[in-house]
Protein backbone atom coordinates (compact mmCIF):
# COMPACT_ATOMS: atom_id res chain seq x y z
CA UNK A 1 0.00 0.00 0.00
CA UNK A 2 1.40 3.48 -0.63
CA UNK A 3 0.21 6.92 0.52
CA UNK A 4 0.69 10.24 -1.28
CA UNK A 5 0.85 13.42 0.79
CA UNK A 6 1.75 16.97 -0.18
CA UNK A 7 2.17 18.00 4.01
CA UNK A 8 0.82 16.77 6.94
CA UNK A 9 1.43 17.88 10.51
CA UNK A 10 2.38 16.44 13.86
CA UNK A 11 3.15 17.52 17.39
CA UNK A 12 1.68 19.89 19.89
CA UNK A 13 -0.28 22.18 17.12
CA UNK A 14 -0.82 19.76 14.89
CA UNK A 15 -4.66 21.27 14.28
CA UNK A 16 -4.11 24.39 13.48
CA UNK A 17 -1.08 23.47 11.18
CA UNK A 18 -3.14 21.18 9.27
CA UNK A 19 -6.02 23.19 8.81
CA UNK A 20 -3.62 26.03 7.78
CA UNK A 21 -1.97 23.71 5.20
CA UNK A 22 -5.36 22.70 3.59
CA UNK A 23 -5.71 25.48 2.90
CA UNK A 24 -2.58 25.44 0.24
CA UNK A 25 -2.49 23.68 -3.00
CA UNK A 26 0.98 22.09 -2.87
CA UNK A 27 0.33 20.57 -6.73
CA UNK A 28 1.15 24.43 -7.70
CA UNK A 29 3.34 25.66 -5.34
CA UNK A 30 7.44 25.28 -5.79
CA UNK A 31 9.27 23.44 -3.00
CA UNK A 32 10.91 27.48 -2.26
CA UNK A 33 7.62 28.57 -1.94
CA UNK A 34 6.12 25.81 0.29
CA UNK A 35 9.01 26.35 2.61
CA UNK A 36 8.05 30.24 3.18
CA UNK A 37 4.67 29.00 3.77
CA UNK A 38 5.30 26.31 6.37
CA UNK A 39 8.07 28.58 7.78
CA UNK A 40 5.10 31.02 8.42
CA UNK A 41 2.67 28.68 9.38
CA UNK A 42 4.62 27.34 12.45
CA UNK A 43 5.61 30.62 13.24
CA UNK A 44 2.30 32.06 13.20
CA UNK A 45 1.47 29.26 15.37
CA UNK A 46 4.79 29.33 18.12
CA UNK A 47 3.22 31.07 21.37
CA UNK A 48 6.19 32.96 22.19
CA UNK A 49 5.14 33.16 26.26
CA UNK A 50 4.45 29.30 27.28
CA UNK A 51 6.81 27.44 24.74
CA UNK A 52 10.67 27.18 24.53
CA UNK A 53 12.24 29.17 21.64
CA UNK A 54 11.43 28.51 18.46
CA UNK A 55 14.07 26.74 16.74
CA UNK A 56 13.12 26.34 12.94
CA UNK A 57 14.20 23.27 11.16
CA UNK A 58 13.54 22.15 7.82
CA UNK A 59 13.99 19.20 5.25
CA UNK A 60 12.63 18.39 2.01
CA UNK A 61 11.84 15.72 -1.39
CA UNK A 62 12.07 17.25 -4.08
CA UNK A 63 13.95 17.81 -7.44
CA UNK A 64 16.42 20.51 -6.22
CA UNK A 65 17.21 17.41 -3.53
CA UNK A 66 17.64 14.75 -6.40
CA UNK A 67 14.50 13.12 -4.65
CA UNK A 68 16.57 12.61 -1.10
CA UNK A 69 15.27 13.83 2.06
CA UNK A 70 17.48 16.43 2.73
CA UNK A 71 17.84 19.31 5.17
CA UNK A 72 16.55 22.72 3.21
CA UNK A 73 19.65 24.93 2.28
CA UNK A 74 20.58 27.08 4.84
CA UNK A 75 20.16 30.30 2.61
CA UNK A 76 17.10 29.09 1.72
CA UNK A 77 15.76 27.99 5.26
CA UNK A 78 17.32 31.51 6.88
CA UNK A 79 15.06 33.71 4.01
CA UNK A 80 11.63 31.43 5.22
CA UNK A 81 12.42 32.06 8.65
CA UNK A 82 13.33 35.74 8.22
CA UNK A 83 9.54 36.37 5.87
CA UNK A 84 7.72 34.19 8.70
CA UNK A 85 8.47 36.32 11.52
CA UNK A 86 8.17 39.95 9.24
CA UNK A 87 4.59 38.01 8.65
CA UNK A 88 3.71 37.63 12.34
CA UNK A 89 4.91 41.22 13.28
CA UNK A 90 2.94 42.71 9.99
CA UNK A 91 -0.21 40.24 11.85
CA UNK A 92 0.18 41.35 15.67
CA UNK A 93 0.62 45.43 14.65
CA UNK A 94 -2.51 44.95 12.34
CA UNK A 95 -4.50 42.96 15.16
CA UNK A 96 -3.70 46.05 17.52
CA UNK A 97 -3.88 48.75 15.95
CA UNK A 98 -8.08 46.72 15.37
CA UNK A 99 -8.33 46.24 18.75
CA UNK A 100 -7.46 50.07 19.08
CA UNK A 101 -10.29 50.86 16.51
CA UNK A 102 -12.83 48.85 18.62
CA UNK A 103 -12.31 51.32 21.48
């Protein structure tokens, strides 16, 4: 029996991250791309008071690998990380400056 799966999630927010990467279509996204979104994804997701510090780590299949799991190129990985947490600051001044408005 064999299973096909474009991303699937496990650990403590596995939910949210899966219901965040249904929301992608992986058949039309490049590996690059998919990185910056599940960079963003599990950054959007890290609660920055009750866990430890997030520590982003990577890997991938795909052609740029020759089809090996491999760890994502550093340059690569380092770019994802740096867009996630621009994302999540661009999210949390946006969410206050609502909350601001609904005073």
């Amino acid at each position: 029996m064999c299973y096909r799966y474009f991303a699937t999630a496990i650990g403590k927010y596995k939910q949210g991250s899966s219901s965040e990467l249904e929301k992608l279509d992986f058949t039309k996204l490049t590996c690059r791309e998919a990185v910056n979104h599940v960079a963003r994804i599990i950054t959007k997701l890290h609660d920055e008071v009750k866990d430890k510090e997030l520590e982003l780590e990577l890997s991938w299949v795909c052609d740029e690998s020759k089809r090996l799991h491999v760890a994502v190129p550093e340059a690569v990985r380092a770019e994802a990380v740096r867009l996630a947490v621009e994302a999540k600051k661009k999210e949390e001044m946006d969410s206050d400056s609502d909350d601001e408005k609904a005073k």
